[in-house]
Protein backbone atom coordinates (compact mmCIF):
# COMPACT_ATOMS: atom_id res chain seq x y z
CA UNK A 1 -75.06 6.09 47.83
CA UNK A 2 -75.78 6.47 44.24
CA UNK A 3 -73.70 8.51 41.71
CA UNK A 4 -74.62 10.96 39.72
CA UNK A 5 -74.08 10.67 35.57
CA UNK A 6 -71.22 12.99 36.24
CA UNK A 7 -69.43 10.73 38.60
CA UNK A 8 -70.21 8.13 36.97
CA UNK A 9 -68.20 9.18 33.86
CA UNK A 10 -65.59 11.00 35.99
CA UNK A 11 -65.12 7.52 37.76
CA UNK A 12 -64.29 5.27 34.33
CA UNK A 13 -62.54 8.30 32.76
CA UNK A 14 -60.05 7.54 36.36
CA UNK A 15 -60.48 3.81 35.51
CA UNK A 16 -59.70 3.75 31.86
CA UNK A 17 -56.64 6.45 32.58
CA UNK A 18 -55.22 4.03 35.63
CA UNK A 19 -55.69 0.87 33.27
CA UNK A 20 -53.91 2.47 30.41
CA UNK A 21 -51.09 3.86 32.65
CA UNK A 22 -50.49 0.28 34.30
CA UNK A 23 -50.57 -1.12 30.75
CA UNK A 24 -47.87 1.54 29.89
CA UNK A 25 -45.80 0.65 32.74
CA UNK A 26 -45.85 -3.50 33.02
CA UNK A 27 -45.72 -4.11 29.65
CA UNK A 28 -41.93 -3.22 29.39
CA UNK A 29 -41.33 -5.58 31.62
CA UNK A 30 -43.27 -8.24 30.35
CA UNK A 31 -41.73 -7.85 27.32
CA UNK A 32 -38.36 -8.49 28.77
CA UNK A 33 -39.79 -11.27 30.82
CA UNK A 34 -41.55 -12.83 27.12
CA UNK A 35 -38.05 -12.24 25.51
CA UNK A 36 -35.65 -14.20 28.71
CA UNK A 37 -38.02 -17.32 27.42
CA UNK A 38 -37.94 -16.73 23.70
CA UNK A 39 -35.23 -18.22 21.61
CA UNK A 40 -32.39 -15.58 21.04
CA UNK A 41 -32.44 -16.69 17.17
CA UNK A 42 -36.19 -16.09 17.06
CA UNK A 43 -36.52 -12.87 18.94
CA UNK A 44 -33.77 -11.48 16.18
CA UNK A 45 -36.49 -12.17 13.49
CA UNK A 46 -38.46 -9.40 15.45
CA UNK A 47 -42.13 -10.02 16.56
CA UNK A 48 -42.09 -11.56 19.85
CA UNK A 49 -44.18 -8.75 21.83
CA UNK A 50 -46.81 -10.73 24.22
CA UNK A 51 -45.58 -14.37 24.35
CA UNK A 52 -42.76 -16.47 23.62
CA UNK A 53 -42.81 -17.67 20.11
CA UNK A 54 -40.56 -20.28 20.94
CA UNK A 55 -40.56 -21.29 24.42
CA UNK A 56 -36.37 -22.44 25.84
CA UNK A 57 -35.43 -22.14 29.09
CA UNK A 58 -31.79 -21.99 27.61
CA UNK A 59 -31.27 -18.48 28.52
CA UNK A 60 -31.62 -18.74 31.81
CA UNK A 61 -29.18 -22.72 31.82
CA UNK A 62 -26.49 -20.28 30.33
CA UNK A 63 -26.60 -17.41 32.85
CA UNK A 64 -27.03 -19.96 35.95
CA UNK A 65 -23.63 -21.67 34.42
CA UNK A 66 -21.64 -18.35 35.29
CA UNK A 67 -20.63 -18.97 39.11
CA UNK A 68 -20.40 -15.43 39.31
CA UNK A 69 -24.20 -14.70 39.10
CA UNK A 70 -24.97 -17.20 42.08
CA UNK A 71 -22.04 -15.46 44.26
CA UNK A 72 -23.33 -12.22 43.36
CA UNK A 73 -26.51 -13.30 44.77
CA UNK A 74 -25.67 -14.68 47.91
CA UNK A 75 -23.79 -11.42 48.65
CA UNK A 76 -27.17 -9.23 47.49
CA UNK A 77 -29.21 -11.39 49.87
CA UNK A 78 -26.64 -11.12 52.95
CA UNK A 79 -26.43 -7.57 52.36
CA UNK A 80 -30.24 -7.22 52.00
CA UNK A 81 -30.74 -9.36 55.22
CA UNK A 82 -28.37 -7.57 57.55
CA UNK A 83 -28.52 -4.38 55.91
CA UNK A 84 -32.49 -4.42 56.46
CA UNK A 85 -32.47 -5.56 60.09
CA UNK A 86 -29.56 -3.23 61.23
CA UNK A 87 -31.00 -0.33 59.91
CA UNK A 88 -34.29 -0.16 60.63
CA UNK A 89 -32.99 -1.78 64.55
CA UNK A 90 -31.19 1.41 64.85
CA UNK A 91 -33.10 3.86 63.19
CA UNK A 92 -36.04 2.66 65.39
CA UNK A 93 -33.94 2.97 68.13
CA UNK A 94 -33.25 6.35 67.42
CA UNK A 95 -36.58 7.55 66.47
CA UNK A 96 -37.75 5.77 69.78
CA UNK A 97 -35.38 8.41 71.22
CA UNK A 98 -36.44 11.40 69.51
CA UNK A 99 -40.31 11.28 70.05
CA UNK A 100 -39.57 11.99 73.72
CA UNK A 101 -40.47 15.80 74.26
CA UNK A 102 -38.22 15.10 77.35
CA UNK A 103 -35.07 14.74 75.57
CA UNK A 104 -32.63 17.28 76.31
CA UNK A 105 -31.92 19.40 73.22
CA UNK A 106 -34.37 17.64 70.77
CA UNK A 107 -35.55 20.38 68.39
CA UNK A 108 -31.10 21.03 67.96
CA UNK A 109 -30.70 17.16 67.63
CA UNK A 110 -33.41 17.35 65.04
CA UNK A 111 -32.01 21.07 62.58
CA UNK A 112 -28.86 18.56 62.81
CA UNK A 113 -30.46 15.04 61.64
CA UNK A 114 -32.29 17.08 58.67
CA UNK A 115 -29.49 19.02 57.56
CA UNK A 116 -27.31 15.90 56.66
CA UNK A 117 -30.62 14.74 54.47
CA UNK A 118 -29.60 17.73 51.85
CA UNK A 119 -26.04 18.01 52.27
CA UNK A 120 -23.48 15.59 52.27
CA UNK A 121 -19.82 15.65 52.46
CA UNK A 122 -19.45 14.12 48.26
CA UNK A 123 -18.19 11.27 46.83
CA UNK A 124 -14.24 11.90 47.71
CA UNK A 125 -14.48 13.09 50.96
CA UNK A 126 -16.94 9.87 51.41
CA UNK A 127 -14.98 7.60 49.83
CA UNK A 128 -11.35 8.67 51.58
CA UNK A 129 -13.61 8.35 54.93
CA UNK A 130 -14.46 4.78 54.05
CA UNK A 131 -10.94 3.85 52.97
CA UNK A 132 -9.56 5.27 56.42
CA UNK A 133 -12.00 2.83 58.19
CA UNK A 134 -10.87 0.04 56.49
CA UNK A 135 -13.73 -0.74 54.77
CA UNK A 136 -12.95 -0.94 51.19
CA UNK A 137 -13.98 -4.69 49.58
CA UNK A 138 -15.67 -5.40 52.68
CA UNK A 139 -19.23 -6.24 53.55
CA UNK A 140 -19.04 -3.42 55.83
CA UNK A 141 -19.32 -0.67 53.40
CA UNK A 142 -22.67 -2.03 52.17
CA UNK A 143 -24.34 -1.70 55.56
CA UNK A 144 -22.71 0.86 57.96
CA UNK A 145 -22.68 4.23 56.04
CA UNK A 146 -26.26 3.67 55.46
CA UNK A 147 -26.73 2.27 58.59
CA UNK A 148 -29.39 4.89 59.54
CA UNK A 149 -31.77 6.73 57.34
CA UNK A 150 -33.06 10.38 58.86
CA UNK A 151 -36.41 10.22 56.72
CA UNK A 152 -37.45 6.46 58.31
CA UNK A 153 -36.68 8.00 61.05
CA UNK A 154 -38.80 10.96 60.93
CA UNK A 155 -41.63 8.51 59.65
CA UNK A 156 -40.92 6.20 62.41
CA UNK A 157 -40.93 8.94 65.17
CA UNK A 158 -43.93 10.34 63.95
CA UNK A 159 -45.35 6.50 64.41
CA UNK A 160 -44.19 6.09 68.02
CA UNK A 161 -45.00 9.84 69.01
CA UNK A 162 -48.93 8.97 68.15
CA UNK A 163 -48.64 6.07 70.47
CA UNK A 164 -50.54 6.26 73.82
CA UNK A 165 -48.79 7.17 76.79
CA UNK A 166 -50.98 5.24 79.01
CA UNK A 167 -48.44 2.27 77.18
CA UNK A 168 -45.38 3.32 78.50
CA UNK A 169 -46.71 4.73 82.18
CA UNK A 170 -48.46 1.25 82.44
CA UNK A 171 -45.11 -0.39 82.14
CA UNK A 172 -42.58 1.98 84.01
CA UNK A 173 -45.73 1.49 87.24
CA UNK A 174 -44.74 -2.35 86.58
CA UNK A 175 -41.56 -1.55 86.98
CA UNK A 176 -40.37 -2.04 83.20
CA UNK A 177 -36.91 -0.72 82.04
CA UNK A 178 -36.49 1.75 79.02
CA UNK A 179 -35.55 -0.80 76.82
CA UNK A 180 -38.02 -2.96 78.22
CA UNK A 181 -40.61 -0.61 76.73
CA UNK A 182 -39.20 -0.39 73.27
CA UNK A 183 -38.67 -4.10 72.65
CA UNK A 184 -41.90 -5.70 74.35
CA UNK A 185 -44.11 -2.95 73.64
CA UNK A 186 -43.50 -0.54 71.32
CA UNK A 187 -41.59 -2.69 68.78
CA UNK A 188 -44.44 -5.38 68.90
CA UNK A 189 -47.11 -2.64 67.84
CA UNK A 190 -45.18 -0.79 65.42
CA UNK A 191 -45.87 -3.51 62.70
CA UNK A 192 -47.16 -1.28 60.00
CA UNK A 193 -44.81 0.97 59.83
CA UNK A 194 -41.80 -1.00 60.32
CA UNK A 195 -42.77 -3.43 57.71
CA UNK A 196 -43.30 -0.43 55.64
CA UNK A 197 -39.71 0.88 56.37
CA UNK A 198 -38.03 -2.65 55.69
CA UNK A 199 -39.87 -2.77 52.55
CA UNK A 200 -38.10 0.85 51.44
CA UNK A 201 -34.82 -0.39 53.06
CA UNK A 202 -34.55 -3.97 51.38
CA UNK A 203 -35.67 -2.55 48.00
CA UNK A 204 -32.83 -0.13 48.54
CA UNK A 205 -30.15 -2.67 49.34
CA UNK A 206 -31.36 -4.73 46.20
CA UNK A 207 -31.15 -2.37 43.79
CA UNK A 208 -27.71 -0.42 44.61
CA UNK A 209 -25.31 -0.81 42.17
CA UNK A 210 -23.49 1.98 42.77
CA UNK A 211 -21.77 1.29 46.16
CA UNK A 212 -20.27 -2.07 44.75
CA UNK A 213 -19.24 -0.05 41.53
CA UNK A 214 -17.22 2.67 43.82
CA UNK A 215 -15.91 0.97 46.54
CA UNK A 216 -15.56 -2.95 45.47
CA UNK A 217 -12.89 -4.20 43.29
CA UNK A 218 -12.36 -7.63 44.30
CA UNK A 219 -15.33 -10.02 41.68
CA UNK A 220 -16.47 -12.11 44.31
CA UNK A 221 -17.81 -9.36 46.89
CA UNK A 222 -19.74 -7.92 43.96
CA UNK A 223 -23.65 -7.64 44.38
CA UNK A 224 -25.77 -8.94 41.89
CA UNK A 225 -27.13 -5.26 40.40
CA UNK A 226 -23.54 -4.22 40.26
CA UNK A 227 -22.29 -7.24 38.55
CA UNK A 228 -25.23 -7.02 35.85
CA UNK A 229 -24.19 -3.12 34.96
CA UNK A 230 -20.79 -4.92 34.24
CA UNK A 231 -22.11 -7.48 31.70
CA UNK A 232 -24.54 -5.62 30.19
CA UNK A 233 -21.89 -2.33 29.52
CA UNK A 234 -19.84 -5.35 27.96
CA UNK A 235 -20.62 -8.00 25.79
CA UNK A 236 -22.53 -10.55 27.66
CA UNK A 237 -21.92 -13.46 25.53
CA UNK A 238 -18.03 -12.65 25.83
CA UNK A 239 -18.51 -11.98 29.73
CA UNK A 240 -20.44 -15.63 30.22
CA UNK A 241 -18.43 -18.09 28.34
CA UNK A 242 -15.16 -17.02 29.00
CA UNK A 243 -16.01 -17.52 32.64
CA UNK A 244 -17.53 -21.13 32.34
CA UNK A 245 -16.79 -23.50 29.77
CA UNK A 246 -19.85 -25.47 29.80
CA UNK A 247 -22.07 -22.35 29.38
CA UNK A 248 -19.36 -21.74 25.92
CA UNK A 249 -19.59 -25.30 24.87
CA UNK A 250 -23.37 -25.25 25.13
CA UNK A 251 -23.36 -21.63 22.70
CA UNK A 252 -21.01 -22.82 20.13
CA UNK A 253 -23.31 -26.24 20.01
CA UNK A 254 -26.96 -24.58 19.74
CA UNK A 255 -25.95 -21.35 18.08
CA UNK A 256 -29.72 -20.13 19.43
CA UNK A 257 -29.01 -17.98 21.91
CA UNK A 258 -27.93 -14.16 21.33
CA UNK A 259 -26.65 -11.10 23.37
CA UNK A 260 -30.29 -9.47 23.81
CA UNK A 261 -31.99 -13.36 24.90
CA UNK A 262 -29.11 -13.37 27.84
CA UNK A 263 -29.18 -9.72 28.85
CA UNK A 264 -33.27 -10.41 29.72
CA UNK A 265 -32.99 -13.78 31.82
CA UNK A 266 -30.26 -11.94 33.66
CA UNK A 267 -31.89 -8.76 34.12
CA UNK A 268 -35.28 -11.00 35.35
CA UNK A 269 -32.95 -12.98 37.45
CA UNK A 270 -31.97 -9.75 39.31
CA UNK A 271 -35.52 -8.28 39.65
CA UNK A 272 -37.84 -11.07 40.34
CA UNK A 273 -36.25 -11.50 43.99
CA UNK A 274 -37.49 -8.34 44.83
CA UNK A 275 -40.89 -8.10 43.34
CA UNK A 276 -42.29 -11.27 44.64
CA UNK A 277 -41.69 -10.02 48.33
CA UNK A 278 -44.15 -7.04 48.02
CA UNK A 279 -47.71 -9.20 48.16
CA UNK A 280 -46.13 -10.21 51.51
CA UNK A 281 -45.62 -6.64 52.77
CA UNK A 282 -48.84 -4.81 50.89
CA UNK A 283 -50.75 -4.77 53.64
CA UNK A 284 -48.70 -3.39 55.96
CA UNK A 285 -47.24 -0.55 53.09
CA UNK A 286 -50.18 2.27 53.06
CA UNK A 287 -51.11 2.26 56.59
CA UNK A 288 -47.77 1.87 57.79
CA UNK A 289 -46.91 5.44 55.51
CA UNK A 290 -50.03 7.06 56.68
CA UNK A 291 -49.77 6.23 60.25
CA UNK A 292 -45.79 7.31 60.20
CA UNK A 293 -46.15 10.71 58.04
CA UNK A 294 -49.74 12.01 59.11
CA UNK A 295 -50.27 11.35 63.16
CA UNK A 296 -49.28 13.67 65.44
């Protein structure tokens, strides 16, 4: 189909507008990324904007000295792990529940489920809740409250409620349990959309800093996001070598590194994780949110 001058012109108006607003958006971040490999004593002579002017890795030998960083990661990928299977495992469960027309009570179940997505009971409430459940400076406290998430599970119900019901009838003829159903079949054609759904829940679990802020005290059950708020609200270069004498010794020997060179390799450090598991889940992420939010 050919397009006509106007098109044409709207079309790279669209292009040139997209390419300009990616260019807005990545180039912080490549900046950051250019700086975490620069020399801290170069990057304070100003001018380092595209590529490192003088390529170290000694940024990031500092920050892996602190033990703290590599605790604080294990504990950001156990929370991610579990945090991401339990809830969308439940929150499929439930959603499995409420696209039955059958159920008893659904529209009530459903004014209920929505109402708790605008109102909560607030932080103290919350947090004297959480410390009467014994939960405080436990692992616990990063997975159960948000255990399960009424808009996945809207987006999920809408996915299972466009399913065909020749699926299910086929099964219960073959004499296939209820829970039969929801593991063997609809779990196993549900890919899109729960992909989609562990993507929003893992890149929630990654970034939260602020559960570890409120509720963890104890250093070593600190997740990585919460742990870099900490150092970079403090000095970093304080924060580092007073907690590993190597990573001091190597400072006070070089004298090249500086407060805004170790704030980048630790900021990367935190959001590179992340990032590189979206080409694995791209496919999946569009159709999955159509399917879920547009079917019925």
């Amino acid at each position: 189909m050919r397009l006509s001058l106007g098109d044409k012109i709207l079309q790279r108006t669209i292009y040139i507008l997209l390419t300009l607003l990616a260019v807005v958006m990545l180039y912080p971040f490549w900046n950051s990324l250019v700086i975490s490999f620069n020399l801290g004593s170069d990057t304070s002579l100003g001018g380092v904007t595209l590529w490192p002017r003088a390529f170290t890795l000694e940024n990031y030998y500092i920050v892996f000295q602190d033990k703290r960083l590599l605790n604080s990661f294990g504990i950001t990928i156990l929370r991610t792990l579990s945090g991401t299977l339990l809830s969308v495992f439940f929150t499929a469960l439930l959603a499995y529940g409420m696209s039955k027309k059958t159920l008893l009570m659904r529209k009530y179940y459903m004014v209920y489920f929505i109402v708790t997505m605008f109102f909560s009971g607030g932080l103290i409430p919350t947090y004297m809740l959480i410390r009467s459940l014994g939960m405080l400076d436990t692992l616990w406290v990063f997975i159960i409250p948000g255990i399960i998430s009424i808009y996945n599970m809207i987006v999920i119900r809408t996915f299972f409620s466009a399913l065909p019901d020749g699926l299910e009838e086929s099964a219960k003829i073959d004499g296939c349990s209820n829970y039969g159903i929801f593991f063997r079949i609809v779990i196993p054609v549900s890919g899109p959309v729960l992909a989609t759904i562990s993507l929003f829940t893992a890149v929630g679990h990654w970034n939260d800093w602020f559960t570890g802020a409120i509720y963890i005290t104890k250093d070593h059950l600190l997740p990585i996001q919460t742990l870099l708020r900490q150092i970079m609200n403090s000095n970093i270069m304080t924060e580092i070598s007073s907690s590993n004498a190597i990573a001091l010794d190597h400072i006070n020997r070089n004298r090249t590194v500086t407060t805004k060179s170790l704030t980048m390799a630790t900021m990367m450090i935190a959001t590179i994780p992340i990032i590189l598991t979206y080409p694995f889940l791209q496919k999946y992420f569009v159709k999955g949110v159509l399917i879920g939010s547009l079917k019925e």
